[in-house]
Protein backbone atom coordinates (compact mmCIF):
# COMPACT_ATOMS: atom_id res chain seq x y z
CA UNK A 1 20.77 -0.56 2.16
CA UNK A 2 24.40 0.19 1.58
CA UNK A 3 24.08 1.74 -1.92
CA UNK A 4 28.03 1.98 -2.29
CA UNK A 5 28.18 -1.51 -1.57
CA UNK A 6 25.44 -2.65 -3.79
CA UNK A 7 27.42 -0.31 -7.01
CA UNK A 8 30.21 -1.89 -6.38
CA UNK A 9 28.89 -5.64 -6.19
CA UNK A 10 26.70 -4.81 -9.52
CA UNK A 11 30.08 -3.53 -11.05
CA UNK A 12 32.10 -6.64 -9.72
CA UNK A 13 28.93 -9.00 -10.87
CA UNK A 14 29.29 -7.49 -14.62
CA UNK A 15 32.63 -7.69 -15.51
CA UNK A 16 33.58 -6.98 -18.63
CA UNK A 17 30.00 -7.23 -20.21
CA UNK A 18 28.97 -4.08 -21.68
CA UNK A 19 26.29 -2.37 -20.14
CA UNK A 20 24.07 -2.36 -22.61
CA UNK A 21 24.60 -5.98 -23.31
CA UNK A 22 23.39 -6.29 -19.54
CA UNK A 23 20.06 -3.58 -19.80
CA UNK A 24 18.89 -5.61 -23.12
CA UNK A 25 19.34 -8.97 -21.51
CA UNK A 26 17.61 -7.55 -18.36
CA UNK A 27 15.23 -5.88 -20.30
CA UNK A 28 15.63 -2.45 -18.12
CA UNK A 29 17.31 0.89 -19.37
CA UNK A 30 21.07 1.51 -19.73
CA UNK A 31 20.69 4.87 -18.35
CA UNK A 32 19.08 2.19 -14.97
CA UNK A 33 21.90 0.16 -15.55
CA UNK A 34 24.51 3.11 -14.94
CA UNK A 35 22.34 5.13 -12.32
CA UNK A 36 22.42 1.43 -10.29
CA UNK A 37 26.57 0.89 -10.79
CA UNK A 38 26.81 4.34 -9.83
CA UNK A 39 24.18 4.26 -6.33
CA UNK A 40 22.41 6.85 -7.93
CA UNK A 41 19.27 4.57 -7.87
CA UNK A 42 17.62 1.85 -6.29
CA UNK A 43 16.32 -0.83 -8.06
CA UNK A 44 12.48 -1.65 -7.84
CA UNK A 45 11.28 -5.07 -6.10
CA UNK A 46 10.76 -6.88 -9.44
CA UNK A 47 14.19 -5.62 -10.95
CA UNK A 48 16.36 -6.71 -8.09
CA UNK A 49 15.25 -10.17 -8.64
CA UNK A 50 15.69 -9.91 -12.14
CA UNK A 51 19.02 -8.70 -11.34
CA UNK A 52 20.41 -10.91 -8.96
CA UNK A 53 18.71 -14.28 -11.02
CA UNK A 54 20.63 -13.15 -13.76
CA UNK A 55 23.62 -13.36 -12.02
CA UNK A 56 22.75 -16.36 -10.18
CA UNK A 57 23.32 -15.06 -6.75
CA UNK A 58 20.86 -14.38 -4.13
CA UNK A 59 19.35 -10.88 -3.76
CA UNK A 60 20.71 -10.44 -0.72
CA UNK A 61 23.99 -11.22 -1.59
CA UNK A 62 23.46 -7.98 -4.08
CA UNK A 63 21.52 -5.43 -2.05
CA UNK A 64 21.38 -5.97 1.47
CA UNK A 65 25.42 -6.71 1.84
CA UNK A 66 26.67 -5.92 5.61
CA UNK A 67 23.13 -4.99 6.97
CA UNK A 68 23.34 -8.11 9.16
CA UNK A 69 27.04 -6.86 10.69
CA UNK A 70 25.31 -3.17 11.81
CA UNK A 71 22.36 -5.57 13.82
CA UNK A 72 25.29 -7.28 15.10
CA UNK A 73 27.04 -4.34 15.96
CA UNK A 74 24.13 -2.80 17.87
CA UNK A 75 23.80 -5.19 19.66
CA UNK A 76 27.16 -5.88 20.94
């Protein structure tokens, strides 16, 4: 996992919506909420589907971004 990639998507994902409108609504921390925009932290299982079903994207589209081009690359 690409956690630059995954900060930067969550960032993107947000907007302009506060953060802490975002950790209420998720029901997680604010201090998660930054520590995740930043790639500080990983979220858990359970909070990455939260995550991406609040956005209404796939998980994948959130946290595994690119992992499919380095298998591609490897084996090229």
């Amino acid at each position: 996992m690409n956690r630059e990639k995954m900060a930067q998507k969550l960032k993107e994902l947000r907007g302009d919506k506060p953060r802490e409108e975002v950790a209420v609504e998720l029901g997680i921390s604010y201090s998660s909420v930054v520590a995740y925009e930043l790639g500080e932290r990983v979220p858990r299982d359970e909070v990455k589907v939260k995550i991406a079903s609040y956005y209404g994207v796939p998980v994948e589209d959130i946290f595994f971004i690119g992992q499919n081009d380095t298998q591609s690359n490897q084996n090229n």
